[in-house]
Protein backbone atom coordinates (compact mmCIF):
# COMPACT_ATOMS: atom_id res chain seq x y z
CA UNK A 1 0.00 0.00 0.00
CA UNK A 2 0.97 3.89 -0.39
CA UNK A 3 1.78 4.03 3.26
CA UNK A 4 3.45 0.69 3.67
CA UNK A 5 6.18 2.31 0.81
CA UNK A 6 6.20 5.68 2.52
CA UNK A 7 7.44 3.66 5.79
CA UNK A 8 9.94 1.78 3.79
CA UNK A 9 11.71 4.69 2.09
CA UNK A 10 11.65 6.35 5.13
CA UNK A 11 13.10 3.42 7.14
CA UNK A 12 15.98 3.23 4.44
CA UNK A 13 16.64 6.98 4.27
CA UNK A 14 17.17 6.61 8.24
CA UNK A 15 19.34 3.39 7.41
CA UNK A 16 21.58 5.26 4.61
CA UNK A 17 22.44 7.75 7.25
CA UNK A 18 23.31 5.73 9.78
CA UNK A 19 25.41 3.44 7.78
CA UNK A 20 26.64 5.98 5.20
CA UNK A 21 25.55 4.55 1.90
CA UNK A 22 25.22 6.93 -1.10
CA UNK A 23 22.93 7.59 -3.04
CA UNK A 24 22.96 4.90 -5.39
CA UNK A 25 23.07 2.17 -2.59
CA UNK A 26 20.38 3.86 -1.19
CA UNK A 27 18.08 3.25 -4.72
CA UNK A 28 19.28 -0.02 -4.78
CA UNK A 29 18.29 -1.08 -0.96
CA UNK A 30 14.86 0.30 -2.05
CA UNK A 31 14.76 -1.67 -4.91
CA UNK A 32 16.35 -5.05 -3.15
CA UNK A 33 13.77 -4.03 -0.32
CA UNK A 34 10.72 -3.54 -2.53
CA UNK A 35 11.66 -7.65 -3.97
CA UNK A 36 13.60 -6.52 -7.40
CA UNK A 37 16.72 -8.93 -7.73
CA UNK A 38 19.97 -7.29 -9.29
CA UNK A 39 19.18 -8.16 -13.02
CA UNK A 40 15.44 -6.16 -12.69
CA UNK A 41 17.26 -3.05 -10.83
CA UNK A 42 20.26 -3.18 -13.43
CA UNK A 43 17.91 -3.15 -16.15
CA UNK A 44 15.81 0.00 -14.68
CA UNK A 45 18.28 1.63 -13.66
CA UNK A 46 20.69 1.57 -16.79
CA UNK A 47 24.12 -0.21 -15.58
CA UNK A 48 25.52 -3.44 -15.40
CA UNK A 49 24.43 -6.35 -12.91
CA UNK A 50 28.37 -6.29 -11.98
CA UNK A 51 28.31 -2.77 -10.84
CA UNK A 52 25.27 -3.68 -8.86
CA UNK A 53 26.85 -6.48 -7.21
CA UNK A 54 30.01 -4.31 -6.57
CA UNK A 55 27.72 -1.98 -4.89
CA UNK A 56 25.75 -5.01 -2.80
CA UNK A 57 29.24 -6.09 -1.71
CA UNK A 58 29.99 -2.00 -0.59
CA UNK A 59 27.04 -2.55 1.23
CA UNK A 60 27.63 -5.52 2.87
CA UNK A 61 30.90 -4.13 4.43
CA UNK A 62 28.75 -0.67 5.43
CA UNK A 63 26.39 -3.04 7.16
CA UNK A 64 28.58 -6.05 8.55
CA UNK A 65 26.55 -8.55 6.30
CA UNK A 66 27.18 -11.23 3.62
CA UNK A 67 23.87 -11.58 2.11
CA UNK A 68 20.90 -9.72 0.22
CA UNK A 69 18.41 -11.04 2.94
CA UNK A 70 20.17 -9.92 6.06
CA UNK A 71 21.54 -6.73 4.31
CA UNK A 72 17.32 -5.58 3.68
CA UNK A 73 16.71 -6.67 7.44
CA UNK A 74 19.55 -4.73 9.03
CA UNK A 75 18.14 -1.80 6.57
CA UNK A 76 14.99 -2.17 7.55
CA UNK A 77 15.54 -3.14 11.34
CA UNK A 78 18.76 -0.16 11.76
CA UNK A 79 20.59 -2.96 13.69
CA UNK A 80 23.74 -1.38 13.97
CA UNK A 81 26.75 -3.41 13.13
CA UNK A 82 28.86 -5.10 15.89
């Protein structure tokens, strides 16, 4: 619903602050967090699956994860890294 992707932008927006992603990585969590896999955000957004993955792996070391699952949930959850 409208306000159910209201919450999650403004969940993420919290999330890119406290974890310092850019810009980009924050449209990408959205688009991870909204269920788009790599391929479907590459494709919208223009670039290469490879420079999505290098940004997923940026992420991962922002977030102290090693997947797309638990990256979303730390997002989502602003667990901070330990």
């Amino acid at each position: 619903s409208f306000d159910d992707e209201i919450l999650l932008q403004r969940r993420l927006r919290r999330a890119a602050k406290v974890f310092a992603l850019s810009p980009a990585q924050l449209d990408l969590a959205e688009r991870l967090a909204s269920g788009n896999d790599l391929r479907a955000a590459a494709e919208n957004l223009g670039v290469s699956v490879n420079t999505l993955r290098t940004q997923v792996r940026r992420m991962f070391e922002k977030t102290n994860t090693n997947n797309q699952a638990a990256l979303v949930s730390r997002l989502l959850s602003l667990q901070a890294p330990r």
